[in-house]
Protein backbone atom coordinates (compact mmCIF):
# COMPACT_ATOMS: atom_id res chain seq x y z
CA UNK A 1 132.18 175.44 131.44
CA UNK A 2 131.46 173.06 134.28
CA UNK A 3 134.70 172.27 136.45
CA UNK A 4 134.61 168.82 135.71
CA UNK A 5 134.33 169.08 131.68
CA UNK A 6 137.31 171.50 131.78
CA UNK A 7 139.40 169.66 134.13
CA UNK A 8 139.05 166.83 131.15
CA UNK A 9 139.88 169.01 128.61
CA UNK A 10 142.96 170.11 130.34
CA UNK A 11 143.34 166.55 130.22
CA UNK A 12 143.61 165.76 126.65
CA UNK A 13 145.52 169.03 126.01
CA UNK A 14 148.53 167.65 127.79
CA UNK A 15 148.62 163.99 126.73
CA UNK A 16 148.36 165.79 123.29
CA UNK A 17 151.18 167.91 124.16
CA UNK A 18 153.12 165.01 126.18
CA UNK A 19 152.42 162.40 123.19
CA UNK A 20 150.77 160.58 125.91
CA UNK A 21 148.17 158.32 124.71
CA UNK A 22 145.03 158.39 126.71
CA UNK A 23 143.40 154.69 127.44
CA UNK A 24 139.29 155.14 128.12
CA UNK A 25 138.26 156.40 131.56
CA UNK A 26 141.60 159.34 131.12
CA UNK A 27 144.05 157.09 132.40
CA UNK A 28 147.26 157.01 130.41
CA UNK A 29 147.36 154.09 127.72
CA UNK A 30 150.02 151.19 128.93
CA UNK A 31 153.03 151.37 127.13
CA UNK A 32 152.88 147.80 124.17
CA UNK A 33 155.06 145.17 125.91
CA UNK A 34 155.82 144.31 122.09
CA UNK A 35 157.53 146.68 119.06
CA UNK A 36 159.88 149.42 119.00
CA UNK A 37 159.57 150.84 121.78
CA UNK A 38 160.58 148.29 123.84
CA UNK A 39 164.03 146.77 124.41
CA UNK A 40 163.74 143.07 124.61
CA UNK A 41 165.62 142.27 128.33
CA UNK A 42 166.58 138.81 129.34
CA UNK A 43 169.08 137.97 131.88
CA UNK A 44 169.87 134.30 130.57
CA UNK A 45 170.37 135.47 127.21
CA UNK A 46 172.29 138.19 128.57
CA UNK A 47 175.32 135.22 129.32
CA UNK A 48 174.95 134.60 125.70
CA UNK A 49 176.22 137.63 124.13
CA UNK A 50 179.85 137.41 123.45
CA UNK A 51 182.64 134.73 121.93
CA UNK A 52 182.21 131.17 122.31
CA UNK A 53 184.37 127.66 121.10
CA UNK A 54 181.81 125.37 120.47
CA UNK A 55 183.07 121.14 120.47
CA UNK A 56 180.18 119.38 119.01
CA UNK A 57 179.15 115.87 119.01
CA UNK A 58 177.61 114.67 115.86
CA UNK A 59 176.59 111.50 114.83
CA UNK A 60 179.17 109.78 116.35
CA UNK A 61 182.32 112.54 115.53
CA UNK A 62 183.55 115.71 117.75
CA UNK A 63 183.94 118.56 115.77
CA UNK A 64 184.72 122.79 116.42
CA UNK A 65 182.77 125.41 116.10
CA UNK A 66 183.21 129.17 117.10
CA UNK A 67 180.05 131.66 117.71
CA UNK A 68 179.61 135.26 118.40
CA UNK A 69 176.09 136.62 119.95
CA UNK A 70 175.64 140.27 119.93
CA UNK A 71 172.24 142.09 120.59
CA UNK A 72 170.73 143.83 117.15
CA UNK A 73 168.05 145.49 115.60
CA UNK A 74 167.50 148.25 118.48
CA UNK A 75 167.73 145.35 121.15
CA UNK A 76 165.06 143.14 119.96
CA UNK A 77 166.90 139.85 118.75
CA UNK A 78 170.06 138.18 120.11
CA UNK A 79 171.79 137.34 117.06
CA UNK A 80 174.34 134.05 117.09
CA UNK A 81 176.67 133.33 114.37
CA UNK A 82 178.16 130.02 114.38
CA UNK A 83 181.02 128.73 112.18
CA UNK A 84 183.13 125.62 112.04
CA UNK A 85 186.49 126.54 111.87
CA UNK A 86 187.58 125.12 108.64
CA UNK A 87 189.55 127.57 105.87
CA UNK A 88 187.21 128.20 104.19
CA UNK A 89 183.89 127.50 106.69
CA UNK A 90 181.81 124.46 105.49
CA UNK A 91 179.07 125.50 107.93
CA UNK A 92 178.11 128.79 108.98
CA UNK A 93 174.43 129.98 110.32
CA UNK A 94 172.88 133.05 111.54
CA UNK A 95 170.42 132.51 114.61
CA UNK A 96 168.08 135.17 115.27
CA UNK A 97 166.44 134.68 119.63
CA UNK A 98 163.45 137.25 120.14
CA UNK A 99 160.66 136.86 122.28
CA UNK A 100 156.94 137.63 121.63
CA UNK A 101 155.20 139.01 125.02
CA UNK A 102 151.70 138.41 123.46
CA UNK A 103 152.54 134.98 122.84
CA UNK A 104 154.86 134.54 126.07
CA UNK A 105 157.19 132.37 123.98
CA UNK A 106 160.50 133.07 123.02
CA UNK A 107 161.15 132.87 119.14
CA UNK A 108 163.77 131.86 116.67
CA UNK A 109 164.94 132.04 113.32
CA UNK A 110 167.83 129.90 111.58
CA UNK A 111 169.14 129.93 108.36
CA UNK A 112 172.61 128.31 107.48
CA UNK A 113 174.46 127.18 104.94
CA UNK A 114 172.29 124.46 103.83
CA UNK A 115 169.79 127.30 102.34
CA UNK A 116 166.26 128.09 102.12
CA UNK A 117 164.34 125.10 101.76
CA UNK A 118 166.05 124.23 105.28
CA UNK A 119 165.59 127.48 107.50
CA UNK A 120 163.15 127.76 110.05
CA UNK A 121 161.32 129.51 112.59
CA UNK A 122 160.44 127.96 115.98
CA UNK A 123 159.11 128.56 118.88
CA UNK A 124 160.14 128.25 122.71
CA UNK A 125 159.44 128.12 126.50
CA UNK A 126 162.16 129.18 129.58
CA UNK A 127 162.57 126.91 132.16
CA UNK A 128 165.03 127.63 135.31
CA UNK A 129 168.37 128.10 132.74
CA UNK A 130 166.86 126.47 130.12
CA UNK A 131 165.59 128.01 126.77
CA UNK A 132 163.78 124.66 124.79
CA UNK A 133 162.91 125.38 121.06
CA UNK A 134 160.87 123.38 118.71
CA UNK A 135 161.05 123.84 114.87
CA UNK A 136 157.91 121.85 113.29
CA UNK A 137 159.33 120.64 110.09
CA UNK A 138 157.19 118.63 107.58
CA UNK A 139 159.14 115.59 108.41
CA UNK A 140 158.39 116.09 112.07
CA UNK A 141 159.42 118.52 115.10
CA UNK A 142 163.37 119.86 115.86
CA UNK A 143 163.98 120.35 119.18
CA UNK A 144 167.12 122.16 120.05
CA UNK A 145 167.42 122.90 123.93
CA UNK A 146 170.05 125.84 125.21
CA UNK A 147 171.09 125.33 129.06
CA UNK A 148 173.15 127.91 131.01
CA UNK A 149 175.45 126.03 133.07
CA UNK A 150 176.35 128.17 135.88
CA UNK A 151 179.26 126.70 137.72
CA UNK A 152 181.16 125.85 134.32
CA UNK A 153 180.23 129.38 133.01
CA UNK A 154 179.25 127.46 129.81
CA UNK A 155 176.24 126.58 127.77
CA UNK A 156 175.02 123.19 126.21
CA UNK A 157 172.87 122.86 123.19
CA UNK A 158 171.14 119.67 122.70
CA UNK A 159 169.23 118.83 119.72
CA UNK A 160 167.18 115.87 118.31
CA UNK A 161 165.12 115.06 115.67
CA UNK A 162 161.61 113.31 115.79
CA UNK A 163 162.38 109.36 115.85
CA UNK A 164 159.72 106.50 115.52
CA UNK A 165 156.54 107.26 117.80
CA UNK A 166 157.74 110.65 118.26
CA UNK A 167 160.72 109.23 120.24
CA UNK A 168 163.36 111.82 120.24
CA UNK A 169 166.79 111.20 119.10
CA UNK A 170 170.01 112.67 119.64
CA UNK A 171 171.22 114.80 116.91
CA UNK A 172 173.93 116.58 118.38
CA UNK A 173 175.25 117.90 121.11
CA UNK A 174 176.97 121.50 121.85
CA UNK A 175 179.20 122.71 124.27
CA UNK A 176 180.17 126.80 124.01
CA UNK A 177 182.76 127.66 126.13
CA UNK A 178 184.48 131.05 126.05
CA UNK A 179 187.82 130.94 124.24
């Protein structure tokens, strides 16, 4: 057997034996940037996870709010849960943050209290300590906007609907601070 040809085969034998997947040309295959393997790192997000009070400003009246963020399923999502903190909660929602690599955009899921017909998935892009989302709704885009605030230690969550000429207009305004 020529040297080359079993050098090869030698090869293949231990990427078999590794579980090493073999990309053309012998080199081994990159490992997928997206899936289960991976572990979905992000080091604003990161300042997410944990309690928060939330005071929100809507349509003209300040109300509370408390949220949790935790990391689940095997690291891929950051998962907020929000609540007002009426006995018993009038408003409660379940935020799911993720981020596609093949896409390069962050991604996001919310369903609340207000059901089905009024979930959504969006789509976002980081800027500095900025995550801005935008949920296209029949009715017209959502944008909610997350900012780390680093000398407060806080975040602020803006979000406005689609006004006349695609003006945006305030819809309300969050500020999580840790309790």
């Amino acid at each position: 057997m020529p040297q080359r040809l079993f050098a090869g085969v030698l090869v293949v034998l231990f990427a078999a034996a590794s579980g090493t997947a073999l990309a053309p040309g012998g080199a081994a295959a990159p490992e997928p940037k997206d899936g289960p393997k991976t572990v979905f790192q992000d080091d604003l997000l990161e300042r997410l996870v944990g309690r928060w009070t939330i005071t929100r400003k809507i349509r003209g009246t300040e109300v509370r709010n408390r949220a949790t963020a935790r990391w689940v399923l095997h690291h891929q999502f950051l998962e907020l849960r929000l609540e007002d903190v009426a006995k018993p909660s009038a408003y409660e929602a379940i935020v799911l943050i993720g981020y596609n690599n093949a896409d390069k955009k962050y991604v996001i899921h919310w369903c609340d209290s207000y059901g089905g017909k009024f979930s959504s998935r969006g789509t976002g892009k980081r800027a500095g300590d900025a995550i801005a989302f935008e949920f296209p709704y029949e009715e017209g885009p959502f944008y909610n906007t997350f900012t780390w605030n680093r000398d407060a230690g806080s975040w602020t969550s803006v979000m406005e609907s689609s006004g006349e000429g695609g003006k945006r207009v305030l819809f309300a305004e969050d500020v999580y601070r840790r309790p």
